[in-house]
N, C-alpha and C. Protein backbone atom coordinates (compact mmCIF):
# COMPACT_ATOMS: atom_id res chain seq x y z
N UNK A 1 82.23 154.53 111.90
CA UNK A 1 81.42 153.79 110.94
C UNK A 1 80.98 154.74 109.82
N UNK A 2 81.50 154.28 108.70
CA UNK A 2 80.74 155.18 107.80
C UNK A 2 79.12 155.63 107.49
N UNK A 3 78.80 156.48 106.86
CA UNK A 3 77.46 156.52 106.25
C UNK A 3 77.02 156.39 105.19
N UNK A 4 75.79 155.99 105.14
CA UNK A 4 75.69 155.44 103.58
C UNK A 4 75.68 155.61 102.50
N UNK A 5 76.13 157.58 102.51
CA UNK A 5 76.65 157.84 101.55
C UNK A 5 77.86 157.48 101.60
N UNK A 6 78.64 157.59 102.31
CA UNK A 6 79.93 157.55 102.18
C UNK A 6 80.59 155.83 101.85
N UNK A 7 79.46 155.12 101.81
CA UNK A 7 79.64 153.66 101.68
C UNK A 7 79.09 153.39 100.07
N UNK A 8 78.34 153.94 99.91
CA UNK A 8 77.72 154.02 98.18
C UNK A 8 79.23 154.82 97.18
N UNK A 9 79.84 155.36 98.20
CA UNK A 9 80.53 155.99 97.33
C UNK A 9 82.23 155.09 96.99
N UNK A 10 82.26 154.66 98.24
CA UNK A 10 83.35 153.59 98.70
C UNK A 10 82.92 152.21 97.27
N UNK A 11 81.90 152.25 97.20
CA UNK A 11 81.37 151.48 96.67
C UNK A 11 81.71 151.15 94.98
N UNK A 12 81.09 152.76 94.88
CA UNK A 12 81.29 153.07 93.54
C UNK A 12 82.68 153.39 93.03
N UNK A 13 83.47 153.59 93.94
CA UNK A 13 84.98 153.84 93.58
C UNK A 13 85.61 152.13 93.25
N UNK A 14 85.30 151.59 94.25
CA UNK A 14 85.51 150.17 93.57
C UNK A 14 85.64 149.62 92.44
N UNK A 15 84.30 149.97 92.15
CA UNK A 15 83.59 149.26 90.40
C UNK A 15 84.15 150.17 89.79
N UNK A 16 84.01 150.84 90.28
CA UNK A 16 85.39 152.47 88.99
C UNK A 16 86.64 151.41 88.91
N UNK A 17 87.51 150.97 90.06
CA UNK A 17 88.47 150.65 89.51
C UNK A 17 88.84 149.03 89.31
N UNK A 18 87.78 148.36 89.38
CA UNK A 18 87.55 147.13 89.12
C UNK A 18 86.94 146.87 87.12
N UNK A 19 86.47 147.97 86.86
CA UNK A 19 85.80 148.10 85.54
C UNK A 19 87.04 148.12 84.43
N UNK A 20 87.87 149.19 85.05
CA UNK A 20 88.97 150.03 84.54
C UNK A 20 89.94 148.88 84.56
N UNK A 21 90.17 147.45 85.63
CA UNK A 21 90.88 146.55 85.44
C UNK A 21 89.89 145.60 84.46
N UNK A 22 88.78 145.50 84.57
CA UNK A 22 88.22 144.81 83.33
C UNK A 22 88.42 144.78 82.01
N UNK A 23 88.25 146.10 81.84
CA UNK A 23 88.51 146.83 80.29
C UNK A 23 89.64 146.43 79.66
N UNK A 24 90.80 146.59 80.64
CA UNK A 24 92.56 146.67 80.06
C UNK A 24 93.25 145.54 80.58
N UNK A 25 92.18 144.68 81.00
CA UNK A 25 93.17 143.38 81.81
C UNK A 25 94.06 142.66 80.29
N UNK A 26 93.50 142.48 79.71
CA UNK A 26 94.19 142.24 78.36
C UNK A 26 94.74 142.22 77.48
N UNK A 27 94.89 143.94 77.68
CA UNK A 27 95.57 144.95 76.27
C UNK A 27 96.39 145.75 77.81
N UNK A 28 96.56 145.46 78.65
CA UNK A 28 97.89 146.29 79.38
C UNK A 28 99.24 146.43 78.65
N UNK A 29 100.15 145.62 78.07
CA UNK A 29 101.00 145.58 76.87
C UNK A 29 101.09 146.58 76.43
N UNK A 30 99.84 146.24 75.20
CA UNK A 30 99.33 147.35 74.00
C UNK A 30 99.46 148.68 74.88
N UNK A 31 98.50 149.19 76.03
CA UNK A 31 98.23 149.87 76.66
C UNK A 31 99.70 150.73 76.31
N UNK A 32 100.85 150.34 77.18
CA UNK A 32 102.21 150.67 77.76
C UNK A 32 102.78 150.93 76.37
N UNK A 33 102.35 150.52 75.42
CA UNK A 33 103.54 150.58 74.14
C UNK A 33 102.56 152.11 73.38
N UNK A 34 101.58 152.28 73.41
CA UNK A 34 100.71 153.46 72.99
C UNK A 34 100.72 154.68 73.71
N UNK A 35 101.46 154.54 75.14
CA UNK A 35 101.04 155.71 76.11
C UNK A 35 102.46 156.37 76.11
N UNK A 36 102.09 157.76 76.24
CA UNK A 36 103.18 158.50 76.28
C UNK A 36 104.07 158.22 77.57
N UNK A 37 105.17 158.51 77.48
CA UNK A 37 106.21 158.19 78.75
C UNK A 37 105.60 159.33 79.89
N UNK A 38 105.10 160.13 79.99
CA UNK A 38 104.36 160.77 81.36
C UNK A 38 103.38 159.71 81.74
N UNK A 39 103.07 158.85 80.86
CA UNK A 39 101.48 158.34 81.24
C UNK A 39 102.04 156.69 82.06
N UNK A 40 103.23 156.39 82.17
CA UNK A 40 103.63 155.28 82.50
C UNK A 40 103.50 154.95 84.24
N UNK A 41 103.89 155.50 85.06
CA UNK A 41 103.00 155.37 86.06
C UNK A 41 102.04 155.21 86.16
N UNK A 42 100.94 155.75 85.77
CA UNK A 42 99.47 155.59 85.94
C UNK A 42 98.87 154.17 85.63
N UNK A 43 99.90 153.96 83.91
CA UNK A 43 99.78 152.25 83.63
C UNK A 43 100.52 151.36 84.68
N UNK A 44 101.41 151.90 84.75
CA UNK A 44 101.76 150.21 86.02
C UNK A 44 100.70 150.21 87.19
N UNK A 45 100.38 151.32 87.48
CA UNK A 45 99.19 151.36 88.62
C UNK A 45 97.98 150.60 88.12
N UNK A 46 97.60 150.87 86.98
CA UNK A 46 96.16 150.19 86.43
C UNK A 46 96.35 148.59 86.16
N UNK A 47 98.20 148.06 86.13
CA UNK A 47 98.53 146.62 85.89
C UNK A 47 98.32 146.12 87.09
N UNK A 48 98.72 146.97 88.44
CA UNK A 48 98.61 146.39 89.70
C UNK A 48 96.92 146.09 90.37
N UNK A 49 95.89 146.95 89.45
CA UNK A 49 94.74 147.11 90.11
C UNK A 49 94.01 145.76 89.10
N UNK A 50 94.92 145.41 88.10
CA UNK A 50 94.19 144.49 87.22
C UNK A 50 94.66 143.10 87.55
N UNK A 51 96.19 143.25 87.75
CA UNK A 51 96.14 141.80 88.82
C UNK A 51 95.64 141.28 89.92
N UNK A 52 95.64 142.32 90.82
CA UNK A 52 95.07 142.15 91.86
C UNK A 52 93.43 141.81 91.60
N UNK A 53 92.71 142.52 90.90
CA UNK A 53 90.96 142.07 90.61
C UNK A 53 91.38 140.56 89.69
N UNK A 54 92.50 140.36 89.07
CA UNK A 54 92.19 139.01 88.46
C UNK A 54 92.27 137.93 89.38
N UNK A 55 93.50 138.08 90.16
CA UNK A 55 94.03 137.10 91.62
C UNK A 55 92.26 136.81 92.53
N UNK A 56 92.28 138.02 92.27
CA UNK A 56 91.09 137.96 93.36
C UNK A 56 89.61 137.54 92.72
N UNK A 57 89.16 137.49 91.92
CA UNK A 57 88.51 136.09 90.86
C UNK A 57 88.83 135.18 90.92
N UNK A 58 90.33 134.57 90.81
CA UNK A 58 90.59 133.44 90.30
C UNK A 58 90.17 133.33 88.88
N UNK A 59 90.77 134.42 88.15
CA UNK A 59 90.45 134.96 86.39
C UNK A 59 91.33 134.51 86.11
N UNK A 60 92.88 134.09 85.98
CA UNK A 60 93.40 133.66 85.57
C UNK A 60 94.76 132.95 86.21
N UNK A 61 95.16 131.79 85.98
CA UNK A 61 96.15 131.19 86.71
C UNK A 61 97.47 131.68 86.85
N UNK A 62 98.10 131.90 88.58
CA UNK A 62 98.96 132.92 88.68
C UNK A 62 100.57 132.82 88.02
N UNK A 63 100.72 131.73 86.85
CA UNK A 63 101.92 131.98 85.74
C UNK A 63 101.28 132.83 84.68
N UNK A 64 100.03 132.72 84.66
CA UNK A 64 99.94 134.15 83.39
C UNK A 64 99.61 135.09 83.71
N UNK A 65 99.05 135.41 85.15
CA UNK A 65 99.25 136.70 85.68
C UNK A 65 100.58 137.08 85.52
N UNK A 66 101.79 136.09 86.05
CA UNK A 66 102.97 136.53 86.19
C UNK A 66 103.30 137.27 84.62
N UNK A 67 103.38 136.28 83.71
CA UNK A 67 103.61 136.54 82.60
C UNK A 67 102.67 138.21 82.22
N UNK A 68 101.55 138.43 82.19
CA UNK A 68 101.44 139.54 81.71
C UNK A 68 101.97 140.47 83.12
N UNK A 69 102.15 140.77 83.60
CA UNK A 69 102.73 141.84 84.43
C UNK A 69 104.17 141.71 83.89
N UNK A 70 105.33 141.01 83.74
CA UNK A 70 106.16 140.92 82.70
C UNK A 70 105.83 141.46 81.66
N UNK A 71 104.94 140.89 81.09
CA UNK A 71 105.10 142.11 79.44
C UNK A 71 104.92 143.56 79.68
N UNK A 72 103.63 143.75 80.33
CA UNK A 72 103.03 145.32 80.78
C UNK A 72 105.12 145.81 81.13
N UNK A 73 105.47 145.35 82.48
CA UNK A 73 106.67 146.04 82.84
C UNK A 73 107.52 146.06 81.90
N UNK A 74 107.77 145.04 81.13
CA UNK A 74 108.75 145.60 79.61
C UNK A 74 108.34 146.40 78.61
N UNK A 75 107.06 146.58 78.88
CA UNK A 75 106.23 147.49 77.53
C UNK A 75 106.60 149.15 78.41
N UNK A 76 106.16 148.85 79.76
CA UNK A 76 106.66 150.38 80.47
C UNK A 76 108.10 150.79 80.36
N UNK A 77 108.67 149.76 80.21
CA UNK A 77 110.18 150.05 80.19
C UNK A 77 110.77 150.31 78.43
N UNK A 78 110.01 149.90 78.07
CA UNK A 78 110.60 150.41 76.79
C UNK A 78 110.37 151.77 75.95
N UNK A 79 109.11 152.00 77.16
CA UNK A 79 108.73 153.79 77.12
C UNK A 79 109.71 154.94 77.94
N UNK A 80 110.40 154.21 78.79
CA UNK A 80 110.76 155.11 79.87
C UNK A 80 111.03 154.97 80.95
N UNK A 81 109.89 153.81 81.81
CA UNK A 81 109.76 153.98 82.78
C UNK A 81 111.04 152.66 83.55
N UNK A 82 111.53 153.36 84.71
CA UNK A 82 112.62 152.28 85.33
C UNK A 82 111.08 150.95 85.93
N UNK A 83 112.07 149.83 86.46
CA UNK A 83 111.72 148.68 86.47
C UNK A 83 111.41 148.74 87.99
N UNK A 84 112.20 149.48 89.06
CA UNK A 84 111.84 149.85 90.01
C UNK A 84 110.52 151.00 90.31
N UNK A 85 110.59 152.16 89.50
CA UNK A 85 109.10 152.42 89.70
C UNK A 85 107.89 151.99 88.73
N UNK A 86 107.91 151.32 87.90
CA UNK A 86 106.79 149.55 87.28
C UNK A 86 107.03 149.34 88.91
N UNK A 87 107.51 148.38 89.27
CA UNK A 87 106.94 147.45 90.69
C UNK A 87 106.71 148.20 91.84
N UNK A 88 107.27 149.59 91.96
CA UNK A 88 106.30 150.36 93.06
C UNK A 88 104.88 151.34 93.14
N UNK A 89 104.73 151.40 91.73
CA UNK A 89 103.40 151.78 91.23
C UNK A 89 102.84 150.65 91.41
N UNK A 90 102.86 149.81 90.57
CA UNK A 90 102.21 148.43 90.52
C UNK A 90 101.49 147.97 91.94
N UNK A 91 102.84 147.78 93.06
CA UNK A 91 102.58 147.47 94.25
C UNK A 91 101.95 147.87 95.02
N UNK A 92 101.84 149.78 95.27
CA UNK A 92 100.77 150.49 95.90
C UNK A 92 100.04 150.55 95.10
N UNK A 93 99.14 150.04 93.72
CA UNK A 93 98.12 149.92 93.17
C UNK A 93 97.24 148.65 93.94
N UNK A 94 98.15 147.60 93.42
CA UNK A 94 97.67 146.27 93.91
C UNK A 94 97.07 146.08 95.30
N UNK A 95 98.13 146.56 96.50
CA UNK A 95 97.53 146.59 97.75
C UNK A 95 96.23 147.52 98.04
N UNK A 96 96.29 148.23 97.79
CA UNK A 96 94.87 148.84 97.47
C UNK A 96 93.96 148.74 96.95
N UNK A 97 94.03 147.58 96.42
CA UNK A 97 93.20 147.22 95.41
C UNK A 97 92.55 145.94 96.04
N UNK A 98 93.62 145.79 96.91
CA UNK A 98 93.38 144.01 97.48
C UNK A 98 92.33 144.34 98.56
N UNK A 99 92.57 145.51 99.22
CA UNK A 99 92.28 145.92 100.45
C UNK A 99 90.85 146.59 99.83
N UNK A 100 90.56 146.79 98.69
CA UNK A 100 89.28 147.31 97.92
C UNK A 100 87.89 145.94 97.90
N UNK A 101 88.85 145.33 97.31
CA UNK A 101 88.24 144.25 97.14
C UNK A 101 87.63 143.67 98.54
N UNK A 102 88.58 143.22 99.19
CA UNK A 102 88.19 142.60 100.74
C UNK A 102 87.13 143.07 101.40
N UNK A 103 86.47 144.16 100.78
CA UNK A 103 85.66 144.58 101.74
C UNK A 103 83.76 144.69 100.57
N UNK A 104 83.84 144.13 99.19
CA UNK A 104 82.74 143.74 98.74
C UNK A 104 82.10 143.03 99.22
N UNK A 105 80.93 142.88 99.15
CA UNK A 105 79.60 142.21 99.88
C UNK A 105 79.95 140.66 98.91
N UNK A 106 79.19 139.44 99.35
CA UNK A 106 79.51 138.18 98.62
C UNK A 106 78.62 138.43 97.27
N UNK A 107 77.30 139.33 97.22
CA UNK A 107 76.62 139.58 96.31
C UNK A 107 77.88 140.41 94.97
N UNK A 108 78.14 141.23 95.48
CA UNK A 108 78.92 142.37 94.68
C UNK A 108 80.44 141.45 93.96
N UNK A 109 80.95 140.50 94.91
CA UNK A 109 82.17 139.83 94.38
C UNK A 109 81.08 138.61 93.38
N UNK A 110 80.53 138.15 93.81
CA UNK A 110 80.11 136.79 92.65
C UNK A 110 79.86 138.07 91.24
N UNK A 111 78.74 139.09 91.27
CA UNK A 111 78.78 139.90 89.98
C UNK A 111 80.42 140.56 89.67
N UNK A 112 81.00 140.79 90.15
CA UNK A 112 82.24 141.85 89.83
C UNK A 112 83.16 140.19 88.95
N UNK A 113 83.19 139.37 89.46
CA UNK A 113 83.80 138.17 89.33
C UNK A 113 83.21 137.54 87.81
N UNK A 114 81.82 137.61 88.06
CA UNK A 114 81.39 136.68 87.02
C UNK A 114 81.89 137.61 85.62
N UNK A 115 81.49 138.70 85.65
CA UNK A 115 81.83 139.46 84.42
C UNK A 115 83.43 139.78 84.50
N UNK A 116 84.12 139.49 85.28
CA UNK A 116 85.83 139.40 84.48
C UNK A 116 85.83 138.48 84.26
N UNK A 117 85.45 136.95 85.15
CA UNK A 117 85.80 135.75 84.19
C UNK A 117 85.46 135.81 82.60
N UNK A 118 84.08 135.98 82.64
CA UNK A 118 83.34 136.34 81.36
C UNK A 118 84.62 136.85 80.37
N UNK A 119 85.34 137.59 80.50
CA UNK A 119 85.80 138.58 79.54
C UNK A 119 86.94 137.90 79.50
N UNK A 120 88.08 136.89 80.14
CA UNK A 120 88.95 136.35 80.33
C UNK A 120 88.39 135.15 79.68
N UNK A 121 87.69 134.26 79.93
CA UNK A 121 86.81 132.83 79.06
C UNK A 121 87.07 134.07 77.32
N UNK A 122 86.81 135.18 77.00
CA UNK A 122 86.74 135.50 75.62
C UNK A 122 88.09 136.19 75.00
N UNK A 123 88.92 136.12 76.08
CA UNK A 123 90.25 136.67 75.62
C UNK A 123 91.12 135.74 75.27
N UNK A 124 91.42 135.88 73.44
CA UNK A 124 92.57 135.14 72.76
C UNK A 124 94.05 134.42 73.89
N UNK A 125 93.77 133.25 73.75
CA UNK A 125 95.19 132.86 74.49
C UNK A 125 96.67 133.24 74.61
């Protein structure tokens, strides 16, 4: 069983990477077409941690999830990166991310939730 530091910290790593899918859930694309070809892994990882926090809201309906993880992976690919490692970054992002999530308090998911919908309700169609 952890301790409560070690649960504050579990904690805070979360919202680290739940924030970080907040921020770029939108501009992942843009993101991939601006970043240097070293930096392309790291973006398919941050696409997988941003679908996964959107899935897991219910932020956006899962053909335009589909659709932007499509663009993000053609925006990575037109930097560099193969299409096979886009979906295996992506994938060990996402599961980890899922498995991040699953374990917020119902308090912590209604706030983590309300403010991505928030930002998704203000993002251009």
């Amino acid at each position: 069983m952890p301790t409560f530091k070690q649960a504050c910290a579990l904690v805070s790593r979360q919202k680290a990477v739940l924030a970080a899918a907040v921020l770029a859930l939108g501009s992942g694309a843009t993101l991939a077409q601006q970043a240097a070809p070293g930096q392309m892994p790291s973006l398919a990882a941050l696409s997988g941690q941003m679908h996964a926090a959107a899935e897991y809201c219910n932020a956006y309906p899962a053909a335009q999830l589909d659709q932007m993880k499509q663009q993000q992976k053609t925006a990575a690919g037109a930097q560099g990166l193969s299409a096979a490692d886009f979906d295996s970054a992506f994938a060990q992002a996402y599961t980890t991310t899922k498995g991040q999530l699953a374990t917020l308090s119902a308090a912590d998911k209604e706030k983590t939730c309300s403010q991505l919908k928030a930002i998704s309700a203000a993002r251009p169609q």
